[in-house]
Protein backbone atom coordinates (compact mmCIF):
# COMPACT_ATOMS: atom_id res chain seq x y z
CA UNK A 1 28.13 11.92 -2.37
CA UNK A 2 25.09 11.65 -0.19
CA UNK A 3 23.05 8.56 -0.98
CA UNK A 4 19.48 8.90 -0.76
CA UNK A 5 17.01 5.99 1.17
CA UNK A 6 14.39 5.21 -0.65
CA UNK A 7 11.31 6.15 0.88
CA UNK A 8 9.25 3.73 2.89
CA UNK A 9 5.55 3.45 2.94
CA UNK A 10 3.95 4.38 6.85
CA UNK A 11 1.83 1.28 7.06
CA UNK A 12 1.15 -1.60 5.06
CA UNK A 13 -1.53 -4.12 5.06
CA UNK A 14 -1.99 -7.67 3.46
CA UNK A 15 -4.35 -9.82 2.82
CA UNK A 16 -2.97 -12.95 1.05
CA UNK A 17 -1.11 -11.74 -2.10
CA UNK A 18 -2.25 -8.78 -2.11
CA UNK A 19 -1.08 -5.94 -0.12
CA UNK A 20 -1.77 -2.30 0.30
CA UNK A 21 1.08 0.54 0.98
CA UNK A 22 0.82 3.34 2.43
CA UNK A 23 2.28 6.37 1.55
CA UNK A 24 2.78 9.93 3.42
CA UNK A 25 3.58 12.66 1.29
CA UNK A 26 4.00 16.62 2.69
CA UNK A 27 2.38 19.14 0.15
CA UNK A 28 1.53 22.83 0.35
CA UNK A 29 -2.15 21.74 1.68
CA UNK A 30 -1.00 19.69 4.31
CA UNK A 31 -0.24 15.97 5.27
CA UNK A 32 -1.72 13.71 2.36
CA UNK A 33 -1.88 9.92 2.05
CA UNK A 34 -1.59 7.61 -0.95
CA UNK A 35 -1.94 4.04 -1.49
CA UNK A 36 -0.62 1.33 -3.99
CA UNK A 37 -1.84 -2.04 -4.21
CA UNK A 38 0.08 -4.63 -5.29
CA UNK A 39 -0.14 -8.61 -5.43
CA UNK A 40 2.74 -10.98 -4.47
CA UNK A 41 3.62 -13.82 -6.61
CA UNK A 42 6.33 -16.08 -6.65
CA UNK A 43 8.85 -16.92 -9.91
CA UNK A 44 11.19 -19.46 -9.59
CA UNK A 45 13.03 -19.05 -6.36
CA UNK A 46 12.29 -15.03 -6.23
CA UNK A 47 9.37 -13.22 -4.76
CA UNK A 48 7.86 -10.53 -7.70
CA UNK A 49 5.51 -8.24 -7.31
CA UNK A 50 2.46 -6.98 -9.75
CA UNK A 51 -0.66 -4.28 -10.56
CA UNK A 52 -2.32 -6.14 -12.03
CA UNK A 53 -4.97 -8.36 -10.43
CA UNK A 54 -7.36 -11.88 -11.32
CA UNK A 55 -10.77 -12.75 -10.70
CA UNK A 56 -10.25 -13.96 -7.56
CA UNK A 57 -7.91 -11.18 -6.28
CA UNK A 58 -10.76 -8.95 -6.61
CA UNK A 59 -12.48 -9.61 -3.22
CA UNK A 60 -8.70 -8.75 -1.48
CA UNK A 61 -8.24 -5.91 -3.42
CA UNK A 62 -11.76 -4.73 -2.15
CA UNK A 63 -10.94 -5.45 1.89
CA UNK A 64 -7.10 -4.43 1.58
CA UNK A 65 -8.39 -0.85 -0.18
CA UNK A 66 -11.06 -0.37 2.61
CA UNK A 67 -8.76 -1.41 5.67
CA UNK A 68 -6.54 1.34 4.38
CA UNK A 69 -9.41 4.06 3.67
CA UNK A 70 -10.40 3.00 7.56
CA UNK A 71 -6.89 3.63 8.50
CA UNK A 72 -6.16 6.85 7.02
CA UNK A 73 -9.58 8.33 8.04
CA UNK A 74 -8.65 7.13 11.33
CA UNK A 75 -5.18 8.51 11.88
CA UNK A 76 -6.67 12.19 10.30
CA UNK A 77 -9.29 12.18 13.10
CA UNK A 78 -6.19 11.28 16.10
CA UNK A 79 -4.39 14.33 14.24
């Protein structure tokens, strides 16, 4: 039985907490991108990870969703 690797995203980028990933997904139409944003947070001893977001996350969630429009725009204009 083959086992399958889980799929990895292409780039990620953090600010903080909060991170972008970056994922590269073959369709019919072509190469497409997508992007999950997620924020770090420690319980106990172990490293979690969440969607949902505070107040103050806000601002990261902002730069971390632009630094990854900047860098998918730029890798479809290298292509």
């Amino acid at each position: 039985m083959k086992c399958k690797q889980k799929q990895q995203p292409v780039h990620e980028i953090r600010l903080g907490a909060v991170k972008a990933a970056i994922w590269e997904n073959e369709t019919s139409a072509g190469l497409r991108h997508n992007v999950t944003i997620s924020r770090l947070y420690k319980d106990g001893d172990e490293w979690r990870n969440t969607d949902s977001f505070g107040r103050d996350d806000l601002p990261l969630v902002a730069k971390v969703v632009d630094q990854a429009h900047s860098w998918i725009f730029e890798l479809g204009a290298t292509s």
